[in-house]
PDB file of N, CA and C in Angstrom:
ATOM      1  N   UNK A   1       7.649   9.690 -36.378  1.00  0.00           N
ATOM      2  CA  UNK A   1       7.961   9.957 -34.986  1.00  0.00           C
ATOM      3  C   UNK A   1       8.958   8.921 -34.504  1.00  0.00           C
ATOM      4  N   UNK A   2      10.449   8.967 -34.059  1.00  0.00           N
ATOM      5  CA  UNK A   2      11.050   8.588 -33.338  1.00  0.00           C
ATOM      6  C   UNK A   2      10.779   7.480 -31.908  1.00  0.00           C
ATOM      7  N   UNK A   3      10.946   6.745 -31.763  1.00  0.00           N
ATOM      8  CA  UNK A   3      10.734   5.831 -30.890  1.00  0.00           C
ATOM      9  C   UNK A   3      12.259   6.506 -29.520  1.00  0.00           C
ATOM     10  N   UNK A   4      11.265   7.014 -28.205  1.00  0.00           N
ATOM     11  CA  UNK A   4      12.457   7.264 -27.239  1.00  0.00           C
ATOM     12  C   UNK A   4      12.418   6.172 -25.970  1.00  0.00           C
ATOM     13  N   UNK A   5      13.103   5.927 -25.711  1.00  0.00           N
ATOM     14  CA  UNK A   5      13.639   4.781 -24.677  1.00  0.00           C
ATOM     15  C   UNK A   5      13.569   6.167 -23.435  1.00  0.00           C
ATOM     16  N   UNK A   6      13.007   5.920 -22.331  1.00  0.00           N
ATOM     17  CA  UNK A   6      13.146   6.726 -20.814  1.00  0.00           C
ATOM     18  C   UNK A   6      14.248   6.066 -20.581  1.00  0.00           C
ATOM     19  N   UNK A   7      15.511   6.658 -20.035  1.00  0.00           N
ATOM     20  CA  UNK A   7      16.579   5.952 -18.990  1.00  0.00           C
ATOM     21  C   UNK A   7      15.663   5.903 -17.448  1.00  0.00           C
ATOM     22  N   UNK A   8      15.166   6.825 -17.017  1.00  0.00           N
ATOM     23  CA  UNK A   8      14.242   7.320 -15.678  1.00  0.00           C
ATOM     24  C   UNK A   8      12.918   7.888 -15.956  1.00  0.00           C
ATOM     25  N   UNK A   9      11.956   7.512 -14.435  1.00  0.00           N
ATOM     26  CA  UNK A   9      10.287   7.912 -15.448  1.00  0.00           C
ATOM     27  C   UNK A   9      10.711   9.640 -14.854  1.00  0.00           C
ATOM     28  N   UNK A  10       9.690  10.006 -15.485  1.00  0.00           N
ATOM     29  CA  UNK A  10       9.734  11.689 -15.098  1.00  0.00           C
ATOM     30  C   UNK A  10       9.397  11.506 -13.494  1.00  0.00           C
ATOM     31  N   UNK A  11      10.117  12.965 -12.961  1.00  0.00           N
ATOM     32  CA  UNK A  11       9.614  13.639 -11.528  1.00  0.00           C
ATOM     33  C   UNK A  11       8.365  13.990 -11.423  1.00  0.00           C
ATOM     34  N   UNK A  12       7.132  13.083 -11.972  1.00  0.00           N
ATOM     35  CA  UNK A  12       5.893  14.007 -11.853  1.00  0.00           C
ATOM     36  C   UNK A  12       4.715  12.936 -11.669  1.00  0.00           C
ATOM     37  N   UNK A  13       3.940  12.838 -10.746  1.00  0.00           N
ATOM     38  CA  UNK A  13       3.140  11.558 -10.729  1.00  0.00           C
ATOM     39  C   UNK A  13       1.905  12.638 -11.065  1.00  0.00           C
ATOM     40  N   UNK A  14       0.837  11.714 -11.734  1.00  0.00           N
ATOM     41  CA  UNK A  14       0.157  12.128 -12.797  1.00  0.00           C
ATOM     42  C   UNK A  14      -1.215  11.693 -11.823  1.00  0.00           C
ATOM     43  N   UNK A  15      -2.419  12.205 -12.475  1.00  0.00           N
ATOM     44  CA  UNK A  15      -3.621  12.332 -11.579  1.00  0.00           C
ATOM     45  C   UNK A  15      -3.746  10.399 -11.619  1.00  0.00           C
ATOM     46  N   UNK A  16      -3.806   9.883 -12.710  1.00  0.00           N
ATOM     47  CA  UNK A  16      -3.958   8.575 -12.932  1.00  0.00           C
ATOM     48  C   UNK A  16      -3.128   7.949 -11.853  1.00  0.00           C
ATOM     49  N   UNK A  17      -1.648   8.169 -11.562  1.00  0.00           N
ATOM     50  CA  UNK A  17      -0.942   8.002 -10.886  1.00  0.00           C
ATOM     51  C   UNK A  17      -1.542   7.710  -8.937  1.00  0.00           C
ATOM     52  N   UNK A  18      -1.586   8.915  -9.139  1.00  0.00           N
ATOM     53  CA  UNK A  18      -2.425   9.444  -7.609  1.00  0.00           C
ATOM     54  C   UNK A  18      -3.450   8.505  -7.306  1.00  0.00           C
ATOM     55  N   UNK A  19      -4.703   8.079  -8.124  1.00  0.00           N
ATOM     56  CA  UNK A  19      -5.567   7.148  -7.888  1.00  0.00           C
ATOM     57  C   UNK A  19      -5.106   5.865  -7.556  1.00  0.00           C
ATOM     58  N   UNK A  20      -3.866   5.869  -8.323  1.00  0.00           N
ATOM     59  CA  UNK A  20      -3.004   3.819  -8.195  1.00  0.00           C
ATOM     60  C   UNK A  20      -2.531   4.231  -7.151  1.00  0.00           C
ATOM     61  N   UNK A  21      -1.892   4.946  -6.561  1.00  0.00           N
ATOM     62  CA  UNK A  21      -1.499   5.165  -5.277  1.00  0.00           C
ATOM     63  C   UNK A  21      -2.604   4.870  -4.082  1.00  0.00           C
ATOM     64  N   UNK A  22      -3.701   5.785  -4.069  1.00  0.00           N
ATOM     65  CA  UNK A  22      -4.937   5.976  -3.098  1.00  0.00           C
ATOM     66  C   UNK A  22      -5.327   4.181  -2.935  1.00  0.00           C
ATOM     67  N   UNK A  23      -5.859   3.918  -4.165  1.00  0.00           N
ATOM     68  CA  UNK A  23      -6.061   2.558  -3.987  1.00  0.00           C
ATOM     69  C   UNK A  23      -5.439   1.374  -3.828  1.00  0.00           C
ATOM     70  N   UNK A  24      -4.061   1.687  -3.294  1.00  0.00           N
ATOM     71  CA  UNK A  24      -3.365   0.336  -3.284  1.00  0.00           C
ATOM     72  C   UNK A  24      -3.139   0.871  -1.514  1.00  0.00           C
ATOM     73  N   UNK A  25      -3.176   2.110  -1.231  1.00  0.00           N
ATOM     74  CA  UNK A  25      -3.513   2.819   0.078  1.00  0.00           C
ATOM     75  C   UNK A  25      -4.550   1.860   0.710  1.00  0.00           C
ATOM     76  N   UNK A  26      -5.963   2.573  -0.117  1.00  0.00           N
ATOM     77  CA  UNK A  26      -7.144   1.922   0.595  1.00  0.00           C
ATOM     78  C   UNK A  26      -7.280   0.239   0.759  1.00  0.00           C
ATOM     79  N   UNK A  27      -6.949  -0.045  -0.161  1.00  0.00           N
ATOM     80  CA  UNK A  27      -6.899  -1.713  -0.203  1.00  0.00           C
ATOM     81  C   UNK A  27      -6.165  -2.551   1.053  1.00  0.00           C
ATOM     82  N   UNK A  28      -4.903  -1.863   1.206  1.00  0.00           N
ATOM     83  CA  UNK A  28      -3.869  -2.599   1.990  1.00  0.00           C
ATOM     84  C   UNK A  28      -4.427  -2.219   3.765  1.00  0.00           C
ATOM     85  N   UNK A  29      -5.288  -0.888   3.756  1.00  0.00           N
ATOM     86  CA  UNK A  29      -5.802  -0.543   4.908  1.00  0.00           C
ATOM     87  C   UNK A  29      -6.714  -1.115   5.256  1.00  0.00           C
ATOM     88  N   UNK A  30      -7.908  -1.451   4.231  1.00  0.00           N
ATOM     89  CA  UNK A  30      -9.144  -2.217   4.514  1.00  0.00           C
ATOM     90  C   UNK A  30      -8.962  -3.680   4.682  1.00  0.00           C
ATOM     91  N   UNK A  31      -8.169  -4.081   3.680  1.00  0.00           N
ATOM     92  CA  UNK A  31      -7.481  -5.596   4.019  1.00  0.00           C
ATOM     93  C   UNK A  31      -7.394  -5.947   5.199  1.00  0.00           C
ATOM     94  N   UNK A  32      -6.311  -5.024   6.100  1.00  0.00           N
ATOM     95  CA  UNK A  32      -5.911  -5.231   7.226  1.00  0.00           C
ATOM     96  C   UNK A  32      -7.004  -5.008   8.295  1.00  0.00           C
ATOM     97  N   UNK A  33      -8.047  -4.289   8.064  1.00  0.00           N
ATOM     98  CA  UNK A  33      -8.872  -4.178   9.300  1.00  0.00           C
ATOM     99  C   UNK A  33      -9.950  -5.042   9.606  1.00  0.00           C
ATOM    100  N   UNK A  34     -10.320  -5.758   8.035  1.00  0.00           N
ATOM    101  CA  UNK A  34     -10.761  -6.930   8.088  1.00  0.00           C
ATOM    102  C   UNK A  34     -10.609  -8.210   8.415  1.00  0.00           C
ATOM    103  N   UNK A  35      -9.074  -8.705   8.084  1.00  0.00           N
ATOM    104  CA  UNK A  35      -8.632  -9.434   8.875  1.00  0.00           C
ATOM    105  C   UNK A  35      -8.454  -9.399  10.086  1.00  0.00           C
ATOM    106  N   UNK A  36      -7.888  -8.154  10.762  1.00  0.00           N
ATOM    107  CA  UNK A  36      -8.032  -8.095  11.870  1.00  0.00           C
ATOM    108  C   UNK A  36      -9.334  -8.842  12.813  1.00  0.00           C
ATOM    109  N   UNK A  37     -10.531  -8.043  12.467  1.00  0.00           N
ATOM    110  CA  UNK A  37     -11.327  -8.047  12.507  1.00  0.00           C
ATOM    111  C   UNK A  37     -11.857  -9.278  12.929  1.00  0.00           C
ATOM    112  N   UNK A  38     -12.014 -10.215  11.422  1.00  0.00           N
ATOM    113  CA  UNK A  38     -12.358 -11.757  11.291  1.00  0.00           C
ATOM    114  C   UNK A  38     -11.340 -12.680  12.295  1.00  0.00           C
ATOM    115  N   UNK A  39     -10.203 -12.018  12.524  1.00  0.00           N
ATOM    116  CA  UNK A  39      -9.224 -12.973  13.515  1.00  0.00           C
ATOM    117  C   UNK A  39     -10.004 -12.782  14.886  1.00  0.00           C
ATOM    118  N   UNK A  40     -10.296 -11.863  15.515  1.00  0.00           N
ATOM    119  CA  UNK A  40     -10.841 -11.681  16.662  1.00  0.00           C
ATOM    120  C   UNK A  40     -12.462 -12.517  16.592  1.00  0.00           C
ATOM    121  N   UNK A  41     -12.838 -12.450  15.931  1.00  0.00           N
ATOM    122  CA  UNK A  41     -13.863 -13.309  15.945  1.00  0.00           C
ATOM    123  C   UNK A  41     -14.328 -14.908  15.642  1.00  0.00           C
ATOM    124  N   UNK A  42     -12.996 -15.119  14.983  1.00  0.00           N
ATOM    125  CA  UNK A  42     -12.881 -16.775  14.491  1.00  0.00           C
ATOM    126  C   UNK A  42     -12.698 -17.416  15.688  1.00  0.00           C
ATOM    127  N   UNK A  43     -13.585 -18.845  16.083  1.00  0.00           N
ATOM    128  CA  UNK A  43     -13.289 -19.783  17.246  1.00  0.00           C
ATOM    129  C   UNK A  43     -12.020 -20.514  16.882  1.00  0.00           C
ATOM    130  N   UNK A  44     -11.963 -21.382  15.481  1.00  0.00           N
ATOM    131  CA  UNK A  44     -10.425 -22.024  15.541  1.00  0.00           C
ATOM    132  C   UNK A  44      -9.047 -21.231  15.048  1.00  0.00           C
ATOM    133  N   UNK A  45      -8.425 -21.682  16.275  1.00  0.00           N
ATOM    134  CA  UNK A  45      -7.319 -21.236  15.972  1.00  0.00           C
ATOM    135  C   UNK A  45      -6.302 -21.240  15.198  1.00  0.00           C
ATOM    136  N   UNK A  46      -6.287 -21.827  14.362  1.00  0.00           N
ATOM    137  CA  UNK A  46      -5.673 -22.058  13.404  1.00  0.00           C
ATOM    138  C   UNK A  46      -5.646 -21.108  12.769  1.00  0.00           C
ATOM    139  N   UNK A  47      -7.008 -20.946  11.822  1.00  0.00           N
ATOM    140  CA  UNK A  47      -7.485 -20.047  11.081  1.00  0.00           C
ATOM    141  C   UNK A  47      -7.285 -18.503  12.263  1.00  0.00           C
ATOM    142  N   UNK A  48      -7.253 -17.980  12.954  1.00  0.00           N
ATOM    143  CA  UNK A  48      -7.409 -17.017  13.881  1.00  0.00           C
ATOM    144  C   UNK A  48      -6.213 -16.629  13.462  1.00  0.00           C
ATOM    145  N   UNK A  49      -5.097 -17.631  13.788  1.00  0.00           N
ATOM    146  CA  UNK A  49      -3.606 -17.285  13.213  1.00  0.00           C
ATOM    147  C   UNK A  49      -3.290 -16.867  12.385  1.00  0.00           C
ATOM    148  N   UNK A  50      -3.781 -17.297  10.942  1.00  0.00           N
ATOM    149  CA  UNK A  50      -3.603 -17.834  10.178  1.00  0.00           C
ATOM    150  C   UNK A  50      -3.735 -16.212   9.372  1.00  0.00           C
ATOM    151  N   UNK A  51      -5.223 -15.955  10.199  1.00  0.00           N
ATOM    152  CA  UNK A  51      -5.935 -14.189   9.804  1.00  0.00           C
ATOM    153  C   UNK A  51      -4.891 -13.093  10.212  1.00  0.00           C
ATOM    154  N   UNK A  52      -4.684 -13.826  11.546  1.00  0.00           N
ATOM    155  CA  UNK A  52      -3.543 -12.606  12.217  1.00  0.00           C
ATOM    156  C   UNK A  52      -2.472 -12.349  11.392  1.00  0.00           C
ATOM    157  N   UNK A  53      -1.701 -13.120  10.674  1.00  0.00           N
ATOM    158  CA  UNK A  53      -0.482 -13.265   9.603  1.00  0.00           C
ATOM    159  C   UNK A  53      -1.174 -12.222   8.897  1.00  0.00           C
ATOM    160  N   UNK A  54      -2.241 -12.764   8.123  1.00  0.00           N
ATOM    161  CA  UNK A  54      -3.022 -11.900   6.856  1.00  0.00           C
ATOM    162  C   UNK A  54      -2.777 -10.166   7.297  1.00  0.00           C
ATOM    163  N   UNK A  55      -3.352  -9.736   8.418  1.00  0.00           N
ATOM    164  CA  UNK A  55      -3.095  -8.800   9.185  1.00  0.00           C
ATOM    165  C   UNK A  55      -2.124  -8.052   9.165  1.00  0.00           C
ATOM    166  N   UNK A  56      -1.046  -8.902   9.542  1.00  0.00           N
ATOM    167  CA  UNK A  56       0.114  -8.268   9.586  1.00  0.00           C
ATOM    168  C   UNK A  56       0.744  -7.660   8.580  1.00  0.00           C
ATOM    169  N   UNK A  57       0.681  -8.549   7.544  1.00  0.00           N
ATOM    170  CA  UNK A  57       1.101  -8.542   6.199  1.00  0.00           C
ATOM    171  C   UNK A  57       0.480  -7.596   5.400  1.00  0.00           C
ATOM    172  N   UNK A  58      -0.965  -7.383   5.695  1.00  0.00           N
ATOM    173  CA  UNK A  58      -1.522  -5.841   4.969  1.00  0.00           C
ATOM    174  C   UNK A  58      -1.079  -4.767   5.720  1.00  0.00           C
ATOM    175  N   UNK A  59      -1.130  -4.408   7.084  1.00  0.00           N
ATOM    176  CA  UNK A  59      -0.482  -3.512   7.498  1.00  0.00           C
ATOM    177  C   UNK A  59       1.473  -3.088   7.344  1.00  0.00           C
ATOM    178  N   UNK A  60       1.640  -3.847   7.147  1.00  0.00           N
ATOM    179  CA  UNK A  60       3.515  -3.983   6.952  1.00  0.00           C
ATOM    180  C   UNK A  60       3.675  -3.132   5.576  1.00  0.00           C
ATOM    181  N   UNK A  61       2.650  -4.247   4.483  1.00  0.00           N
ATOM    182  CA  UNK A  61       2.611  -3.392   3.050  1.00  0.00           C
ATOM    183  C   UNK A  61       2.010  -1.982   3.161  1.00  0.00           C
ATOM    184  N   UNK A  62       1.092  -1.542   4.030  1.00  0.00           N
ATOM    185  CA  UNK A  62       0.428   0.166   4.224  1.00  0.00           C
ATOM    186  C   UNK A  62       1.981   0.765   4.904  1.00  0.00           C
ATOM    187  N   UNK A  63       2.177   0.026   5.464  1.00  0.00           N
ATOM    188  CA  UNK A  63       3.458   1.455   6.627  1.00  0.00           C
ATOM    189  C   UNK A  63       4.312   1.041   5.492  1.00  0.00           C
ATOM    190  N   UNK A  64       4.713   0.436   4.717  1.00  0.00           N
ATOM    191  CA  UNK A  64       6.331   0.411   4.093  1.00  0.00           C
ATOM    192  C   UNK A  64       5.800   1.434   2.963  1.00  0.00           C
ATOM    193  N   UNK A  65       4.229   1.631   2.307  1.00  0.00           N
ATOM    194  CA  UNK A  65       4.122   2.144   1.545  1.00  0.00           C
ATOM    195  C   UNK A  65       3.925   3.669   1.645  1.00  0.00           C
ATOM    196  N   UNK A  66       3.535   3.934   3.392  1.00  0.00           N
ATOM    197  CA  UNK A  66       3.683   5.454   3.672  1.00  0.00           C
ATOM    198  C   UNK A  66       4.802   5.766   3.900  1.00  0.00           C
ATOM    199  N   UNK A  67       5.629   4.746   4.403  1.00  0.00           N
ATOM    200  CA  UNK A  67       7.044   5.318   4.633  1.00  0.00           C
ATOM    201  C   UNK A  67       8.085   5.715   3.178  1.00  0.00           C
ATOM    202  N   UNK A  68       7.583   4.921   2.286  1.00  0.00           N
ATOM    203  CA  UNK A  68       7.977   5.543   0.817  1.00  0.00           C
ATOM    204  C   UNK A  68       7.758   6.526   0.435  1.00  0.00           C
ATOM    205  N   UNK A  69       6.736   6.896   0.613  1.00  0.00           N
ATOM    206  CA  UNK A  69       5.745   8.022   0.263  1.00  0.00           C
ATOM    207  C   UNK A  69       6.393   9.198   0.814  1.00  0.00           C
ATOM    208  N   UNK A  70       6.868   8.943   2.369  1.00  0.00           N
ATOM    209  CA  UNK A  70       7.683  10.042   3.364  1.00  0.00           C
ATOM    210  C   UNK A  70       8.881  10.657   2.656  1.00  0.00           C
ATOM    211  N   UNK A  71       9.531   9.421   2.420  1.00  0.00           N
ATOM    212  CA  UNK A  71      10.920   9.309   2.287  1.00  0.00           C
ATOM    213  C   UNK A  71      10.675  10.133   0.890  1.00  0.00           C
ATOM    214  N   UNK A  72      10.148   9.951  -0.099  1.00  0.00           N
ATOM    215  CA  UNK A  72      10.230  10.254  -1.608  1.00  0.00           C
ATOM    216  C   UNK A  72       9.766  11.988  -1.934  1.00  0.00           C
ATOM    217  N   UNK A  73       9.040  11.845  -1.265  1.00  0.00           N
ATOM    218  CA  UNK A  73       8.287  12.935  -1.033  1.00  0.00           C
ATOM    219  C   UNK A  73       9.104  14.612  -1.197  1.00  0.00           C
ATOM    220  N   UNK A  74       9.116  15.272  -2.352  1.00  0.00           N
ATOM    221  CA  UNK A  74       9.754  16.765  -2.764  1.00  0.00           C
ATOM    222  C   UNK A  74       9.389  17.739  -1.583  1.00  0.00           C
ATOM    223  N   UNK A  75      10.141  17.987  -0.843  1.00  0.00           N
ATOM    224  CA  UNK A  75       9.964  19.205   0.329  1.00  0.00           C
ATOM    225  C   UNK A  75      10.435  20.440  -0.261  1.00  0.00           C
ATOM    226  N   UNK A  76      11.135  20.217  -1.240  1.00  0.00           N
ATOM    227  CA  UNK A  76      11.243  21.997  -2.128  1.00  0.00           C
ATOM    228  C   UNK A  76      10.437  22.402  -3.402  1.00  0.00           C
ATOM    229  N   UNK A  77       8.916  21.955  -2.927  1.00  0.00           N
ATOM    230  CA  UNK A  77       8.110  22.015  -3.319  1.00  0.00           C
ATOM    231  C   UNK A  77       8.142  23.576  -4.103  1.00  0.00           C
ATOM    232  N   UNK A  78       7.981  25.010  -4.734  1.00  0.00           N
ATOM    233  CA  UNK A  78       7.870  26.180  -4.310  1.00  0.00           C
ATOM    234  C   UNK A  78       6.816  26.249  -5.406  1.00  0.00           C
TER     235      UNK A  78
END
C-alpha cells in the first residue's frame, strides 16, 4: 500500500469529529459560567478580577468558535 500525503483534509467531519467539536463547545461554555459564577461570589478582588479575565476568555473562545462554525458551515447542503 502506497503511503498518500493529504494536500487538504476532506469536506466531511466525521461522527468522532462532531464529539471534538461538542466538547470543546461544552467545555469553553461551562468554563465560562463557572467563572463567572465564582467571580461574583469571591470577596478579594484581585482574584474576582482575575476570574472575570478567566470569563472572558472562555466565552471569546465559545463565540469565535460558533462564529467558525457559522462562517464554515455548507448551505448547499442538498
Amino acid at each position: 500500500m502506497q503511503n498518500v500525503n493529504m494536500k487538504q483534509p476532506p469536506d466531511v467531519v466525521s461522527s468522532k469529529d462532531m464529539y471534538y467539536i461538542q466538547d470543546m463547545l461544552d467545555w469553553n461554555l461551562t468554563s465560562a459560567k463557572i467563572t463567572r459564577d465564582f467571580a461574583g461570589k469571591v470577596k478579594d478582588q484581585e482574584i474576582s478580577r482575575e476570574l472575570g479575565a478567566l470569563y472572558e476568555m472562555h466565552k471569546r473562545h465559545y463565540d469565535q468558535f460558533i462564529a467558525f462554525l457559522q462562517n464554515h458551515t455548507n448551505t448547499n447542503v442538498q
